[in-house]
Structures are given as C-alpha cells and as structure tokens.
N, C-alpha and C. Protein backbone atom coordinates (compact mmCIF):
# COMPACT_ATOMS: atom_id res chain seq x y z
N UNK A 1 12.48 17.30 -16.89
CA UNK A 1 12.70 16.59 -18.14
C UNK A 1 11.97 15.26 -18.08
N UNK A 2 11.42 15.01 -19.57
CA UNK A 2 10.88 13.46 -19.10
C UNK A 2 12.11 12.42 -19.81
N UNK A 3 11.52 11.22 -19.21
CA UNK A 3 11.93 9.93 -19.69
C UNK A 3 11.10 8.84 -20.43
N UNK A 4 11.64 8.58 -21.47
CA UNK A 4 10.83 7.81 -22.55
C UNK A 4 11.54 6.46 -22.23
N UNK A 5 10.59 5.38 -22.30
CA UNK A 5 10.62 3.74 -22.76
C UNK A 5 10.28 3.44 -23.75
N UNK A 6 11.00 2.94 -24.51
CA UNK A 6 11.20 2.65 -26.56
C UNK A 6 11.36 1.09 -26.46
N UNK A 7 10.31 0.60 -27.20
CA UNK A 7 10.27 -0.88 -27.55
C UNK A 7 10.39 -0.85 -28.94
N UNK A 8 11.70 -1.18 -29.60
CA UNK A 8 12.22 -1.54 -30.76
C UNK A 8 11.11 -2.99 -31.04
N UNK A 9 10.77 -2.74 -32.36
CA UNK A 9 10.86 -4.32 -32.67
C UNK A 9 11.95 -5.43 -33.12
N UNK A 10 12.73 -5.10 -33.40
CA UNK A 10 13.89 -5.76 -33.82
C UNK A 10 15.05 -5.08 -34.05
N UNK A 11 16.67 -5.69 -34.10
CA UNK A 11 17.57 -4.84 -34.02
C UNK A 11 17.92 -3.68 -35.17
N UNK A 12 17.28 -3.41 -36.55
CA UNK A 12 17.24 -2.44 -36.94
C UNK A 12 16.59 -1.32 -36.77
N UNK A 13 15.61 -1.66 -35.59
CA UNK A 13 15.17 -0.13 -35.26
C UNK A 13 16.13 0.07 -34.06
N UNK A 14 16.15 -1.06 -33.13
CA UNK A 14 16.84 -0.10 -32.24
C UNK A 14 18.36 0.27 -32.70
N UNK A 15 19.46 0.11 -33.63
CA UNK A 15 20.34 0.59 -34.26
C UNK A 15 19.79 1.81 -34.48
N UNK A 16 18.71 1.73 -35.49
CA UNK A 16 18.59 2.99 -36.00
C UNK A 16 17.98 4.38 -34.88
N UNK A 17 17.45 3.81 -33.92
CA UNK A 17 17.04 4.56 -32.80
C UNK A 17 18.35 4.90 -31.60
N UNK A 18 18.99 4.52 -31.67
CA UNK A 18 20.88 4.90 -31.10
C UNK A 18 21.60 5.66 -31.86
N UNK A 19 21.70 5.30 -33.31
CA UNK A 19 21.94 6.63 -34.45
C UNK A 19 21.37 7.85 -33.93
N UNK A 20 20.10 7.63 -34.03
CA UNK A 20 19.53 8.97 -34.22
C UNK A 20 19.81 10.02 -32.00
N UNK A 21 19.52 9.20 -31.16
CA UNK A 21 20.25 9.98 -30.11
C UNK A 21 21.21 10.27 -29.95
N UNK A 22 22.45 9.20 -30.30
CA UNK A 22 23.98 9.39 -30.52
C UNK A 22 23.83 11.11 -31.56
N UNK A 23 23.61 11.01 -32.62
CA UNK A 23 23.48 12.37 -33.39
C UNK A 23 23.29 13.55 -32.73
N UNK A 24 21.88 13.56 -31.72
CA UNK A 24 21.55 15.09 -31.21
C UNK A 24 22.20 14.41 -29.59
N UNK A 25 23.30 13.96 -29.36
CA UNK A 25 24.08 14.18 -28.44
C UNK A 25 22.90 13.92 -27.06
N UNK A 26 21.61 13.25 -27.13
CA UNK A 26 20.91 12.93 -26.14
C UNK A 26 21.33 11.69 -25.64
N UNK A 27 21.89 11.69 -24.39
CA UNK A 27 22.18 10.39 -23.35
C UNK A 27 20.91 9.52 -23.07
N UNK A 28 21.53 8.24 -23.33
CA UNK A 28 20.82 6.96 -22.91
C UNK A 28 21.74 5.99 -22.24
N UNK A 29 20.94 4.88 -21.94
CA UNK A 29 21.40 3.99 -21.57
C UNK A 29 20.36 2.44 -21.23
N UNK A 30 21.19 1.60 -21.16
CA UNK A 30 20.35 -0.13 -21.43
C UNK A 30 19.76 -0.08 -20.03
N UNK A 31 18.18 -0.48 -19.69
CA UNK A 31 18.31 -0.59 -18.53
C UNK A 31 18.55 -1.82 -18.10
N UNK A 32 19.16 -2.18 -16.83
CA UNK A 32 19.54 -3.24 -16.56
C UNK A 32 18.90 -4.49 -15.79
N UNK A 33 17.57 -4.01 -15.57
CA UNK A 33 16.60 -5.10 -15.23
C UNK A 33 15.56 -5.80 -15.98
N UNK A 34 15.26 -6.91 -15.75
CA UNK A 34 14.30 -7.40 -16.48
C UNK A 34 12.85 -6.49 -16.32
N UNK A 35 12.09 -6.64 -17.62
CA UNK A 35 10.45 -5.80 -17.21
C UNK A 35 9.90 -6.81 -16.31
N UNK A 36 10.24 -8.07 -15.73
CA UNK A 36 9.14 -9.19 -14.71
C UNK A 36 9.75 -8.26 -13.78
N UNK A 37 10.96 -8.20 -13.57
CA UNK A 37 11.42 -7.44 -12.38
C UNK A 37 11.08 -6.24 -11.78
N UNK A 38 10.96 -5.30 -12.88
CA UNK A 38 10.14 -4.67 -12.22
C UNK A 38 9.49 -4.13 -12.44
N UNK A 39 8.12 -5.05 -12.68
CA UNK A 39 6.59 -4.93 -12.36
C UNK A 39 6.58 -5.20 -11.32
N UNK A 40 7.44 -6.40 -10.80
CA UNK A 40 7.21 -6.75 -9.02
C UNK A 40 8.01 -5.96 -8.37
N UNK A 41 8.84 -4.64 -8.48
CA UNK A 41 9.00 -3.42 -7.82
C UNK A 41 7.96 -2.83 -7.60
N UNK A 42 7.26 -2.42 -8.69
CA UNK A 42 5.65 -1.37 -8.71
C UNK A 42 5.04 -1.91 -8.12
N UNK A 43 4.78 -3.23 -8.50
CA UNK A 43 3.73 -3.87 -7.35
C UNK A 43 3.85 -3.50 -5.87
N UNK A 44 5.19 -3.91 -5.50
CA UNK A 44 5.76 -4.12 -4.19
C UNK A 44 5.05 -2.69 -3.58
N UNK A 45 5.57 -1.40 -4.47
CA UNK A 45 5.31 -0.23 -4.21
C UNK A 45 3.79 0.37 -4.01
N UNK A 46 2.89 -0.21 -4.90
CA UNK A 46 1.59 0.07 -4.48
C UNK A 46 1.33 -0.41 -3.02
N UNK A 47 1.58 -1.57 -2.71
CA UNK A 47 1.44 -2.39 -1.90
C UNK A 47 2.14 -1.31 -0.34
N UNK A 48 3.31 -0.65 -0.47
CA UNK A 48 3.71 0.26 0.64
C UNK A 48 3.01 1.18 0.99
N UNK A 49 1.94 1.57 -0.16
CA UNK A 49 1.62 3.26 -0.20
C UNK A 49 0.12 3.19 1.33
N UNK A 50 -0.34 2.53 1.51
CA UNK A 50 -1.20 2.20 2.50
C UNK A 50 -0.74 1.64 3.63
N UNK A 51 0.51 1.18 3.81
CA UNK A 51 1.01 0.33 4.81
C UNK A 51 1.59 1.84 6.05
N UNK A 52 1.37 0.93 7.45
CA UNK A 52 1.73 2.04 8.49
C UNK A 52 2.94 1.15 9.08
N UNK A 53 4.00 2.40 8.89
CA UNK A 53 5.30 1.77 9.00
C UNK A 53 5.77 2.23 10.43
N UNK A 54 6.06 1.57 11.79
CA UNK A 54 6.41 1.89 12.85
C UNK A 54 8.11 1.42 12.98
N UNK A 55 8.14 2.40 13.29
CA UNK A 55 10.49 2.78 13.39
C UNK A 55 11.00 1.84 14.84
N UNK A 56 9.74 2.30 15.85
CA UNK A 56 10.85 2.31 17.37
C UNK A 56 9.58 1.68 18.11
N UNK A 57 9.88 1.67 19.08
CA UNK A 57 8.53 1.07 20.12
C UNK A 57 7.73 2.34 20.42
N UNK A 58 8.19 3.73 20.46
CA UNK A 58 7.38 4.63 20.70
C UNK A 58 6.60 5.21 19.54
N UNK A 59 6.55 4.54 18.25
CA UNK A 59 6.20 4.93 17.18
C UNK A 59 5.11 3.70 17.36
N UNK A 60 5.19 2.55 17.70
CA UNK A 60 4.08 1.07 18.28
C UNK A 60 3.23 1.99 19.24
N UNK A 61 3.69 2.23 20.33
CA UNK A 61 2.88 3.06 21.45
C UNK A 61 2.00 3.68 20.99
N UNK A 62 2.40 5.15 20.58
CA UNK A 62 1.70 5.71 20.06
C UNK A 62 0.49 5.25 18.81
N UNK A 63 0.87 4.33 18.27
CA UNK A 63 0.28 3.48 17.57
C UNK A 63 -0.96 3.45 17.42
N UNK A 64 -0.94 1.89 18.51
CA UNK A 64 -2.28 1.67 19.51
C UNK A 64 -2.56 2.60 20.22
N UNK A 65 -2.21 3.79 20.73
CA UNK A 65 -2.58 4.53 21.72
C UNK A 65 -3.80 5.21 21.10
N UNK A 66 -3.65 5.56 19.81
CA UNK A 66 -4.53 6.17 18.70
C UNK A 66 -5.50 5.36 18.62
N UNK A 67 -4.91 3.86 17.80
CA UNK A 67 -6.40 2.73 17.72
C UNK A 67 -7.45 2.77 18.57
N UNK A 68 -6.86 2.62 20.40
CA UNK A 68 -7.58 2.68 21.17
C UNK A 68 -8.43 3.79 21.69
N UNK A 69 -8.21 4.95 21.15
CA UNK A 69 -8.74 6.09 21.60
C UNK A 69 -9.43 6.02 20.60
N UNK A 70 -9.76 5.81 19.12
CA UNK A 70 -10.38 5.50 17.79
C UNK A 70 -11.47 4.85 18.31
N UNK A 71 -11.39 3.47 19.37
CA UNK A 71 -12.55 2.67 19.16
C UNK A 71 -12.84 3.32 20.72
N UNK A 72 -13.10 3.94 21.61
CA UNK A 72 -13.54 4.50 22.68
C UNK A 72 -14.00 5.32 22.23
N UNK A 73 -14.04 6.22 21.30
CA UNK A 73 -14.57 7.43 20.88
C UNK A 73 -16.26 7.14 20.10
C-alpha cells in the first residue's frame, strides 16, 4: 500500500480533506514531527548508507586486515 503527504493550503482544505477520508473509512493521522526535522533524518540517513559500521574489535580486525591486504595487493 502506498502513503501519501497532502499539503493543505489552508484550514478549509484540510477540513475538507478529513471529511472526505473520515467518509471512505481510510485511516490517517497528524504526523508528529516537524518537516526541518526530518529532512535532517534523511540527511542523517544518506549520510549512513556508505558508512562502514564496526560492532566488536573483531569486526576492527578484520577491518584493517582487509585494508591491508587491499594495499599489498
């Protein structure tokens, strides 16, 4: 199923845009963060998608063990 984001311009559309889901019994709800907020989630998130995330020291080890076999090769 998808999810839609609806920018009312003013409070008679979004009234009238709660009418009309309230009617065909489709659930909504307010979201509860600001949009500054989170753009600097997404951001944050691009920002993870390249990052190498090490758990334990043997997850470090292995790490460098790779780097170094990378630049010997």
């Amino acid at each position: 199923m998808e999810a839609l984001t609806i920018h009312p311009q003013n409070d008679e559309q979004l009234e009238a845009i709660k009418s009309v889901l309230k009617a065909l019994k489709i659930p909504f709800y307010k979201n509860p963060y600001k949009p500054e907020y989170l753009k600097k989630i997404q951001e944050s998130e691009k920002h993870q998608k390249g990052a190498v995330i090490l758990k334990c020291e043997e997850d470090i080890g292995n790490y460098f063990k790779d780097i170094e076999s990378d630049v010997q090769d």
